[in-house]
C-alpha atoms as a PDB file:
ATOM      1  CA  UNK A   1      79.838  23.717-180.102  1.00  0.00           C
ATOM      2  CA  UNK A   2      78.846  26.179-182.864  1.00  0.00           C
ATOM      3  CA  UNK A   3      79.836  25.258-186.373  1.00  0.00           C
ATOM      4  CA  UNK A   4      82.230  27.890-187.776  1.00  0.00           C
ATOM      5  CA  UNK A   5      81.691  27.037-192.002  1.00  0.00           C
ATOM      6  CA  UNK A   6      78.438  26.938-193.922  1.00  0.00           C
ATOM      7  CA  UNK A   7      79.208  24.448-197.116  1.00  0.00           C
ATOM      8  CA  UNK A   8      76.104  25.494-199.086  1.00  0.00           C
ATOM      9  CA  UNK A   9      76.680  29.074-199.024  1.00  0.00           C
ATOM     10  CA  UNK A  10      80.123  28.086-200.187  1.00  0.00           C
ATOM     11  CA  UNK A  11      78.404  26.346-203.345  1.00  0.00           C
ATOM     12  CA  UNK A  12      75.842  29.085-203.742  1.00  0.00           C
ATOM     13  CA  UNK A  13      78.599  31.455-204.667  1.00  0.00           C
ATOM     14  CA  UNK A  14      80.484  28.715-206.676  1.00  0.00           C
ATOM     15  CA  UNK A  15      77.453  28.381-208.533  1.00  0.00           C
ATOM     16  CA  UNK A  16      77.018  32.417-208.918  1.00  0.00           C
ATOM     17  CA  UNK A  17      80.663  31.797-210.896  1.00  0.00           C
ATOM     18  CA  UNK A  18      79.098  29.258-213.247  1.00  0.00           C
ATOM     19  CA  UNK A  19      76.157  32.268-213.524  1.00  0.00           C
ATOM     20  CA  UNK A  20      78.580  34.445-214.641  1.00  0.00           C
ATOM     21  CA  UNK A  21      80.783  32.519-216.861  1.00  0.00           C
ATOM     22  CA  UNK A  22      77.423  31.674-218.619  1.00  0.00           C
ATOM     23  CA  UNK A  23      76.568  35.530-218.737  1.00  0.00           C
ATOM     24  CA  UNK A  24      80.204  35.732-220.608  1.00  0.00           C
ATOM     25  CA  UNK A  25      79.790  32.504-222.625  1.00  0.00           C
ATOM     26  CA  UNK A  26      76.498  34.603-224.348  1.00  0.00           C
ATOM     27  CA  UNK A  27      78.326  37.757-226.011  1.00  0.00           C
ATOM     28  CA  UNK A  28      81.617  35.975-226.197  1.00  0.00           C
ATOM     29  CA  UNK A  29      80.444  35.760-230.229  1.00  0.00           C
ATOM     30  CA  UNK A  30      79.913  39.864-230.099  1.00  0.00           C
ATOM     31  CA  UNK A  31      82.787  40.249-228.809  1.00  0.00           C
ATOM     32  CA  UNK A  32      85.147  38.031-230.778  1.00  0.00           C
ATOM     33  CA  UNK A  33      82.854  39.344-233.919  1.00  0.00           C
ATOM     34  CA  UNK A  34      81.498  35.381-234.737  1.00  0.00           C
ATOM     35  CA  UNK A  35      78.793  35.316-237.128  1.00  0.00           C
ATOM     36  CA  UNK A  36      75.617  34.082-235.498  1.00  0.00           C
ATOM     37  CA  UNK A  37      74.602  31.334-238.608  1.00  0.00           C
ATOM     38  CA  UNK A  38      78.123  30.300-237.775  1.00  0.00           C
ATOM     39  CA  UNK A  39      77.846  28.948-234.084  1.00  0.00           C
ATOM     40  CA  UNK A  40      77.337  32.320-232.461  1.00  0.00           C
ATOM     41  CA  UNK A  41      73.868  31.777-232.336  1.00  0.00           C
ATOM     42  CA  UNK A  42      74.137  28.296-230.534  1.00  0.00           C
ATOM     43  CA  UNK A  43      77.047  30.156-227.931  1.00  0.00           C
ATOM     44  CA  UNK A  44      74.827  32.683-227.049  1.00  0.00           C
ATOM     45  CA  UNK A  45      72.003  30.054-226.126  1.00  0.00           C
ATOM     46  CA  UNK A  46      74.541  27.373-224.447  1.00  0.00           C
ATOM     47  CA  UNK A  47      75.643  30.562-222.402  1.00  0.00           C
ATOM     48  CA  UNK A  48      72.291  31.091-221.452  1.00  0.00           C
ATOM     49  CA  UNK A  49      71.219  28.044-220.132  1.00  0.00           C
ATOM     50  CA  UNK A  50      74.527  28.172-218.205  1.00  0.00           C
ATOM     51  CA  UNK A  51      73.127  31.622-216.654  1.00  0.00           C
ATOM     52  CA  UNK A  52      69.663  30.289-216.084  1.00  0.00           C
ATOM     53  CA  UNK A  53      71.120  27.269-214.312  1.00  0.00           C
ATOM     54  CA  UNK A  54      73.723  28.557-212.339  1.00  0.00           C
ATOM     55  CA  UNK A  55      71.228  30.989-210.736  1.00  0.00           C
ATOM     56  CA  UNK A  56      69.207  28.335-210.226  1.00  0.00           C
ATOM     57  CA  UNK A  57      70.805  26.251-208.318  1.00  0.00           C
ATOM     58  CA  UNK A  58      72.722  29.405-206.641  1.00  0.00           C
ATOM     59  CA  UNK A  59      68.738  30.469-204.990  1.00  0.00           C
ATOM     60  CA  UNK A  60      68.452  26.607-204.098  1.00  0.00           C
ATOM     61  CA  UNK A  61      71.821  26.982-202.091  1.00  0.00           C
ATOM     62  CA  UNK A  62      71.404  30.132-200.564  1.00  0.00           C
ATOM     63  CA  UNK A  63      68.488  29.031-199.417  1.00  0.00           C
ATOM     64  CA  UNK A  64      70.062  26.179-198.084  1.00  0.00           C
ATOM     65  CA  UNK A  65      72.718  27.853-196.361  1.00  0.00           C
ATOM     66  CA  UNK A  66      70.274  30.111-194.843  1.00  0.00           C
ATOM     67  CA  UNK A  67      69.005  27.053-193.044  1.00  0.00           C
ATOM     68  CA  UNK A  68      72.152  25.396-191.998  1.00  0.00           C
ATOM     69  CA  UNK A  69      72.787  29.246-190.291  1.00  0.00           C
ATOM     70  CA  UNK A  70      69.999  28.388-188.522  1.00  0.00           C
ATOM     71  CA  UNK A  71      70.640  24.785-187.961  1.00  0.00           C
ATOM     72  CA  UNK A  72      73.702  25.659-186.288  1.00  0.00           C
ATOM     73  CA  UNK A  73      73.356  27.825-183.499  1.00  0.00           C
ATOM     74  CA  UNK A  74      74.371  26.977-180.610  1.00  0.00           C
ATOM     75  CA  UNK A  75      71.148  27.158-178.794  1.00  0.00           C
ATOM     76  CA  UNK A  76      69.202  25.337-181.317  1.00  0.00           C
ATOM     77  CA  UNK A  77      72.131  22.151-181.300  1.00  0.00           C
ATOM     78  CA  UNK A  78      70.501  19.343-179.207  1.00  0.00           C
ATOM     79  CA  UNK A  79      73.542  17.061-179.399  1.00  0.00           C
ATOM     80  CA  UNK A  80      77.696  17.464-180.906  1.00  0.00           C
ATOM     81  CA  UNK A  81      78.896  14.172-180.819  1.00  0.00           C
ATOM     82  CA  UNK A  82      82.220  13.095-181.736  1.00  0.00           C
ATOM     83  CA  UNK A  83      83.465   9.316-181.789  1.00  0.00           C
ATOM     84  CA  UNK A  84      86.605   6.935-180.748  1.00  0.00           C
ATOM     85  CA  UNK A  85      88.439   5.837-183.590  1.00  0.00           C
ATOM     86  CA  UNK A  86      87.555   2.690-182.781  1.00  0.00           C
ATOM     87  CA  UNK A  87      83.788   3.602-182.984  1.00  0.00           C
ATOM     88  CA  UNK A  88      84.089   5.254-186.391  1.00  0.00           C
ATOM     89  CA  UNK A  89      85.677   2.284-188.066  1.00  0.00           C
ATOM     90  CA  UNK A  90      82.934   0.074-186.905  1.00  0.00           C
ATOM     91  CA  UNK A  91      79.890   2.725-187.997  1.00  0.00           C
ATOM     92  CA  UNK A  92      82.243   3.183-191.414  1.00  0.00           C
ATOM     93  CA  UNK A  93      82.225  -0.623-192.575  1.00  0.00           C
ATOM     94  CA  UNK A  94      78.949  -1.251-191.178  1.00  0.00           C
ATOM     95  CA  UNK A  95      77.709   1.708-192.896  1.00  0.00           C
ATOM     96  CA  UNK A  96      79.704   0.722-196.406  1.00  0.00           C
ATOM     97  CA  UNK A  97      78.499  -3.157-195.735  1.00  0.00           C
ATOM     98  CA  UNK A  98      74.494  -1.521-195.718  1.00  0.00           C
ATOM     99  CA  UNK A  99      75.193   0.907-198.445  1.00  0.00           C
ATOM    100  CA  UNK A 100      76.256  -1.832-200.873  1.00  0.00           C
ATOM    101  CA  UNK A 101      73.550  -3.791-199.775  1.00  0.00           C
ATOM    102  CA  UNK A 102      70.859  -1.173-201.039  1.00  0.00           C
ATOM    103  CA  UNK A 103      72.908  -0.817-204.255  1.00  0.00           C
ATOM    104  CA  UNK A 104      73.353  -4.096-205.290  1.00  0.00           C
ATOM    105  CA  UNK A 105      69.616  -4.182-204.867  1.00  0.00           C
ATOM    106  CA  UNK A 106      68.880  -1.573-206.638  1.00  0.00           C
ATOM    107  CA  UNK A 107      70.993  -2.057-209.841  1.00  0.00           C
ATOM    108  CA  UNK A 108      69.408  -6.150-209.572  1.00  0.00           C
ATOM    109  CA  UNK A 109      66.024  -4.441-209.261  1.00  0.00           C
ATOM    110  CA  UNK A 110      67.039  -1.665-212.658  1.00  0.00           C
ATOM    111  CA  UNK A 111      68.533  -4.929-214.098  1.00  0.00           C
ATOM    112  CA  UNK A 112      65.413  -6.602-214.457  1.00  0.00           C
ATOM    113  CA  UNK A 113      63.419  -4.325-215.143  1.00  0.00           C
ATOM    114  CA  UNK A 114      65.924  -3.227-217.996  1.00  0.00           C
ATOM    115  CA  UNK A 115      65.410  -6.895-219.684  1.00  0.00           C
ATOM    116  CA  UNK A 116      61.707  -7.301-219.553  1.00  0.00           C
ATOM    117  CA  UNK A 117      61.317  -3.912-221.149  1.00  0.00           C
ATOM    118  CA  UNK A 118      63.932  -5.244-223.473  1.00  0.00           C
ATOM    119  CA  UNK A 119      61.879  -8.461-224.471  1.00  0.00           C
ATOM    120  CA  UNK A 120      58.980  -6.932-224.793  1.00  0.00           C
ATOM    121  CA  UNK A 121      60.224  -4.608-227.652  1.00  0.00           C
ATOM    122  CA  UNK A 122      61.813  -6.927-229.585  1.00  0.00           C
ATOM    123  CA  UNK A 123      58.753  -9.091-229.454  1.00  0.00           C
ATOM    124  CA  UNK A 124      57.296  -5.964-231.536  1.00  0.00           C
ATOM    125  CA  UNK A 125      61.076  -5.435-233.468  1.00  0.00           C
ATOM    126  CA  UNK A 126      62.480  -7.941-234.345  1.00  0.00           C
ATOM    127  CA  UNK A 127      64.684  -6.426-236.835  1.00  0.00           C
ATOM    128  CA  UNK A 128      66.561  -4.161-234.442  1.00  0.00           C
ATOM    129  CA  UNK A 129      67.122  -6.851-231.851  1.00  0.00           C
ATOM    130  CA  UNK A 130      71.015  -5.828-232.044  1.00  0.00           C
ATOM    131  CA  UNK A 131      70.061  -2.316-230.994  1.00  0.00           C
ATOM    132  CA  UNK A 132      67.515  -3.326-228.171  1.00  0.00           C
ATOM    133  CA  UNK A 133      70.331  -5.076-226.842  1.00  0.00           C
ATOM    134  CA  UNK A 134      72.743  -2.387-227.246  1.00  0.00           C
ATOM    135  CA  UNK A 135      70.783  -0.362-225.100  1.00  0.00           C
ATOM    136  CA  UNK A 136      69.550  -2.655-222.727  1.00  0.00           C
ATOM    137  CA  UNK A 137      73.051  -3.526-221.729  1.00  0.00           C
ATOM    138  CA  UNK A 138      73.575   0.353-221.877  1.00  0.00           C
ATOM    139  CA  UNK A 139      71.223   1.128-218.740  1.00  0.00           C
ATOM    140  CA  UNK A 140      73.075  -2.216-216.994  1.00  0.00           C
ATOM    141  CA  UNK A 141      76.478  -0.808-217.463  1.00  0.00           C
ATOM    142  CA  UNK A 142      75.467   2.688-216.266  1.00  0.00           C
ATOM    143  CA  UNK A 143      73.743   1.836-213.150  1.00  0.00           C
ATOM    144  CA  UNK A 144      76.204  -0.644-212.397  1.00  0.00           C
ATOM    145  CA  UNK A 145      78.607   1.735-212.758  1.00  0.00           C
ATOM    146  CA  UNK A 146      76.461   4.345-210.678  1.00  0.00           C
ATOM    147  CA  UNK A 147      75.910   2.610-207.729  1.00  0.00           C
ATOM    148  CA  UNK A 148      79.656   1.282-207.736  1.00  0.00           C
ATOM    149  CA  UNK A 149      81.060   4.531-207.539  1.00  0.00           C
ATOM    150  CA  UNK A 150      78.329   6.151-205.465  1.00  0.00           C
ATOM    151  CA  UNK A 151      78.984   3.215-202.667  1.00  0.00           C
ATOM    152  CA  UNK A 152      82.910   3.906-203.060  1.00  0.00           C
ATOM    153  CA  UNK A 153      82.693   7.620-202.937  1.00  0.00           C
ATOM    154  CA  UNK A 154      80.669   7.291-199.657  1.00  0.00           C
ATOM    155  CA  UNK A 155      83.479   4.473-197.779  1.00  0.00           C
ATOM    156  CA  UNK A 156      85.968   6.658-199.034  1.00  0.00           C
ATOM    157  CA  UNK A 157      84.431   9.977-197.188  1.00  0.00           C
ATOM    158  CA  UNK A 158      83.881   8.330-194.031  1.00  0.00           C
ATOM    159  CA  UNK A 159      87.392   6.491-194.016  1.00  0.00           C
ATOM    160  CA  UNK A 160      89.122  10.171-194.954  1.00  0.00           C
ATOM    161  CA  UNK A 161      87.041  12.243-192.379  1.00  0.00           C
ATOM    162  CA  UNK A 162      86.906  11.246-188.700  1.00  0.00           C
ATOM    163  CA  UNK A 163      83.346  11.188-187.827  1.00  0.00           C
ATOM    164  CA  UNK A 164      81.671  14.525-186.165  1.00  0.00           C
ATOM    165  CA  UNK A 165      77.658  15.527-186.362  1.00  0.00           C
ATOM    166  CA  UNK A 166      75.345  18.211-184.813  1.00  0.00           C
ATOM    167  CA  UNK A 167      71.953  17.201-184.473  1.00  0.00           C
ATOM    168  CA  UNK A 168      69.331  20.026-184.256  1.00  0.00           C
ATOM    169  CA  UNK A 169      64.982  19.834-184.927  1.00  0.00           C
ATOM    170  CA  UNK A 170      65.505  20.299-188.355  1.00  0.00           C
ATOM    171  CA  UNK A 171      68.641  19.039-189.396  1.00  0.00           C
ATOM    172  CA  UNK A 172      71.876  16.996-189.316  1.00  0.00           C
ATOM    173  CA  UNK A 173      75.347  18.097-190.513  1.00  0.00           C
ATOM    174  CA  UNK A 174      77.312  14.440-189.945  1.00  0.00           C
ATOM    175  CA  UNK A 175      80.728  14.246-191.251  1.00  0.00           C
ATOM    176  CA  UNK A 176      81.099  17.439-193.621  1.00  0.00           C
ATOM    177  CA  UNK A 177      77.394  16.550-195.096  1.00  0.00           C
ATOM    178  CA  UNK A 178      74.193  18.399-194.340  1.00  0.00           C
ATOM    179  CA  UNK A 179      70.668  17.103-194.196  1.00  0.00           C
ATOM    180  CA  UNK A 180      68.159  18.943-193.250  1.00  0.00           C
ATOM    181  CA  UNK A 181      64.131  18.532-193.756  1.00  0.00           C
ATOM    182  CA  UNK A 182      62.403  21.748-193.412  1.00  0.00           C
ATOM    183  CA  UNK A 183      63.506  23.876-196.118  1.00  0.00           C
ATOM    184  CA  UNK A 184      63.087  23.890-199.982  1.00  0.00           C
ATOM    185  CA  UNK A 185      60.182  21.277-199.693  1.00  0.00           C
ATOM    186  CA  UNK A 186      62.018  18.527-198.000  1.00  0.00           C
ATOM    187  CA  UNK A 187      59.960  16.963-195.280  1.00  0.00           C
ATOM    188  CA  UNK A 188      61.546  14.021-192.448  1.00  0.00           C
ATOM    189  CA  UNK A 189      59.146  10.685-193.304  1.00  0.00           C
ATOM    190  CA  UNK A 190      60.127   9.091-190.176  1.00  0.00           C
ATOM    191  CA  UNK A 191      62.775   8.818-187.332  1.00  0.00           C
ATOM    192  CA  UNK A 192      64.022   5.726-184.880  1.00  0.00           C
ATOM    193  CA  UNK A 193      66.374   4.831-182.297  1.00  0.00           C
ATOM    194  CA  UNK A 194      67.951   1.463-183.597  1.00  0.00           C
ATOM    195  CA  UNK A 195      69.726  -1.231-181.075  1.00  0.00           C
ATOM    196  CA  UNK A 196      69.982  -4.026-182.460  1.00  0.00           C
ATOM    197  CA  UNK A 197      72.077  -7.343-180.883  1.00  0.00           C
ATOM    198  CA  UNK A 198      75.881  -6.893-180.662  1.00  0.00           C
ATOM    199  CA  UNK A 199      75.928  -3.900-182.880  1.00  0.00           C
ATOM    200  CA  UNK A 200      76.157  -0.030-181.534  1.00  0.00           C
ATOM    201  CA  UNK A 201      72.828   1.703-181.096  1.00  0.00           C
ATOM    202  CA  UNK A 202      71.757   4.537-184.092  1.00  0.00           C
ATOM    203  CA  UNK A 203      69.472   7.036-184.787  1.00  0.00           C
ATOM    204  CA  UNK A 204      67.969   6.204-188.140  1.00  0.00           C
ATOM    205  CA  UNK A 205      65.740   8.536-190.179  1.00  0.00           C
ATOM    206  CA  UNK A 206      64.707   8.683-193.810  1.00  0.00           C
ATOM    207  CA  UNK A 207      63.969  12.590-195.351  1.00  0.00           C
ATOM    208  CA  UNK A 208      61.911  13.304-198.310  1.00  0.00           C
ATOM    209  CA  UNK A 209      63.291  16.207-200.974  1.00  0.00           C
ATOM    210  CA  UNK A 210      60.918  17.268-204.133  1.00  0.00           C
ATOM    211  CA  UNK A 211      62.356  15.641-207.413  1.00  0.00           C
ATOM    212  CA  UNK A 212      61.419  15.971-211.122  1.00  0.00           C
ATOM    213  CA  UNK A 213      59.462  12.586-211.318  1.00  0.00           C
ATOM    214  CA  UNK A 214      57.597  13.006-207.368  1.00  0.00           C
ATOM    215  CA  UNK A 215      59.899  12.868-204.448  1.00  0.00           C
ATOM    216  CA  UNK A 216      63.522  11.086-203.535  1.00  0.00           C
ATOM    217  CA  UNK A 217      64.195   9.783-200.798  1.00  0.00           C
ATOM    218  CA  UNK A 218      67.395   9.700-198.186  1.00  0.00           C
ATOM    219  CA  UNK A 219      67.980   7.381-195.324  1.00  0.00           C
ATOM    220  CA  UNK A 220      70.820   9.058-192.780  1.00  0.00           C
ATOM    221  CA  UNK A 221      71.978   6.710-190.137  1.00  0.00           C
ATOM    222  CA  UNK A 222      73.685   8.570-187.240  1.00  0.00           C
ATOM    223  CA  UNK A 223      75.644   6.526-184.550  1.00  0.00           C
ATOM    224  CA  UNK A 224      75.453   6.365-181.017  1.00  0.00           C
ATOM    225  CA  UNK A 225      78.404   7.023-178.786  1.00  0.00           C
ATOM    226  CA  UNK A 226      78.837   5.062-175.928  1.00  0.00           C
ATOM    227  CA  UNK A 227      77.156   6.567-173.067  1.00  0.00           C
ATOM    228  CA  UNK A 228      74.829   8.919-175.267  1.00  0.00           C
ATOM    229  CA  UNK A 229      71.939   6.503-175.329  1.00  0.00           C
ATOM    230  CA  UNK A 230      69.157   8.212-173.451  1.00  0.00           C
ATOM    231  CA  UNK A 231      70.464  11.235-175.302  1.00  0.00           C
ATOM    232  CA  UNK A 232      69.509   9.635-178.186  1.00  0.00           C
ATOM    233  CA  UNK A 233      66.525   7.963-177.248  1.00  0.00           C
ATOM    234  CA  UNK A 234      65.394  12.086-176.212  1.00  0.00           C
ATOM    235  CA  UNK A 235      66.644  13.299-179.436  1.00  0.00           C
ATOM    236  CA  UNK A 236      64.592  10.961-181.638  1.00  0.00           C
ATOM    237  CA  UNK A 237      61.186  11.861-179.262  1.00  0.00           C
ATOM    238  CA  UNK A 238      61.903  15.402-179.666  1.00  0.00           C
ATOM    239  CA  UNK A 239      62.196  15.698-183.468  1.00  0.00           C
ATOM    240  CA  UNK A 240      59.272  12.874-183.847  1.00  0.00           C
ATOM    241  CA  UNK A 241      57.308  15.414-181.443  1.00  0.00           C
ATOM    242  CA  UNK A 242      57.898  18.601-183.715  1.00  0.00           C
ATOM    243  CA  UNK A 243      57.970  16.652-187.091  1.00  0.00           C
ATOM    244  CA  UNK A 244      55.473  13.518-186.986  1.00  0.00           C
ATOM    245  CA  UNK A 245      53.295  14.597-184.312  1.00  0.00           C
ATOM    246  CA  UNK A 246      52.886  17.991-185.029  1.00  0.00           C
ATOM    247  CA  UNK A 247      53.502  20.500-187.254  1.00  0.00           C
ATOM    248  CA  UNK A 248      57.538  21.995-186.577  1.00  0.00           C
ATOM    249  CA  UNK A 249      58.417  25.167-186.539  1.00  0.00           C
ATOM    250  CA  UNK A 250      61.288  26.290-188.427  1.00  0.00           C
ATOM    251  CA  UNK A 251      64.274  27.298-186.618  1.00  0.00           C
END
């Protein structure tokens, strides 16, 4: 039952690489003897912002990974559930049906939005109405394009992976993807056992992670497999209990 890789720790040190390309990137000009007034300057800097940011995100994802070695032990796993073929291919096109859903809603929403703000400056400039437009249909095209691709990258996983998760308090590693909301700021905003009509029960729960503009948010849904429903209905009143109720402890 214990899970044998740890992804993040595997980007950590991918990112570490980055890091150190960056750290070569910066006296690449010393070395090669390139005048600084003639781009060795600029090098130097682009390598350093490499450096800063693969460290960066190299702390983020050890951190991460130090989690997920939590996450999966095998005495802190509350449930490994693996699924029929049958029951994949139903969660995976109910799953891509939902996901398009939210997209197509989304890019509508950024659509709008995109025009108003689009009227309302050329109702102050006129004379670079061909520009406003320009860009207006810029945003369009880009989260149009977005949320295509994001929606097909997603089917795509789920139709090239057969469906596996471990559920623990704090986290969720579901089909090669890990989710976890007690580390690095990210908090769980709520949790639900979902059985709707003719359609296979869930557990549904949305996670908050810290952003640059506030705090995005994730929606996981995790299906059900046949004979696993009290299971689930005890999962979801266990992490509500440690996570909505009360304050968790880390694992």
């Amino acid at each position: 039952m214990e899970i044998k890789k740890n992804p993040p720790r595997r980007t950590a040190f991918i990112c570490l690489g980055i890091a150190f390309i960056g750290i070569i990137i910066i006296f690449i000009p010393r070395i090669i003897g390139m005048d600084g007034f003639d781009g060795g300057y600029a090098l130097s800097i682009g390598g350093g912002l490499i450096f800063l940011a693969g460290i960066i995100a190299a702390v983020i994802y050890f951190k991460l990974a130090a989690s997920f070695d939590r996450m999966k032990l095998k005495e802190n796993i509350l449930a490994h559930w693996t699924y029929s073929p049958e029951e994949w291919k139903n969660y995976t096109e109910r799953e891509h049906k939902e996901d398009a859903a939210a997209k197509r809603s989304l890019f509508f929403m950024i659509a709008i939005i995109s025009v108003i703000v689009g009227i309302i400056l050329f109702a102050f400039i006129r004379k670079d109405a061909l520009i406003i437009a320009l860009i207006v249909l810029g945003i369009i095209a880009i989260a149009g394009l977005a949320a295509f691709f994001s929606t097909l990258g997603n089917y795509l996983h789920n139709k090239r992976h057969h469906g596996e998760v471990y559920i623990s308090l704090n986290g969720v590693y579901m089909n090669r993807q890990m989710h976890v909301w007690n580390s690095l700021g990210n908090l769980l905003e709520e949790i639900s056992y979902d059985s709707p009509k003719n359609q296979n029960p869930r557990i549904v729960l949305t996670y908050s992670a810290l952003a640059k503009n506030g705090r995005n948010f994730y929606t996981v849904r995790i299906p059900v497999p046949r004979g696993h429903e009290e299971t689930a209905k005890n999962i979801v009143s266990r992490i509500e209990q440690a996570h909505l109720q009360a304050d968790g402890n880390d694992i």
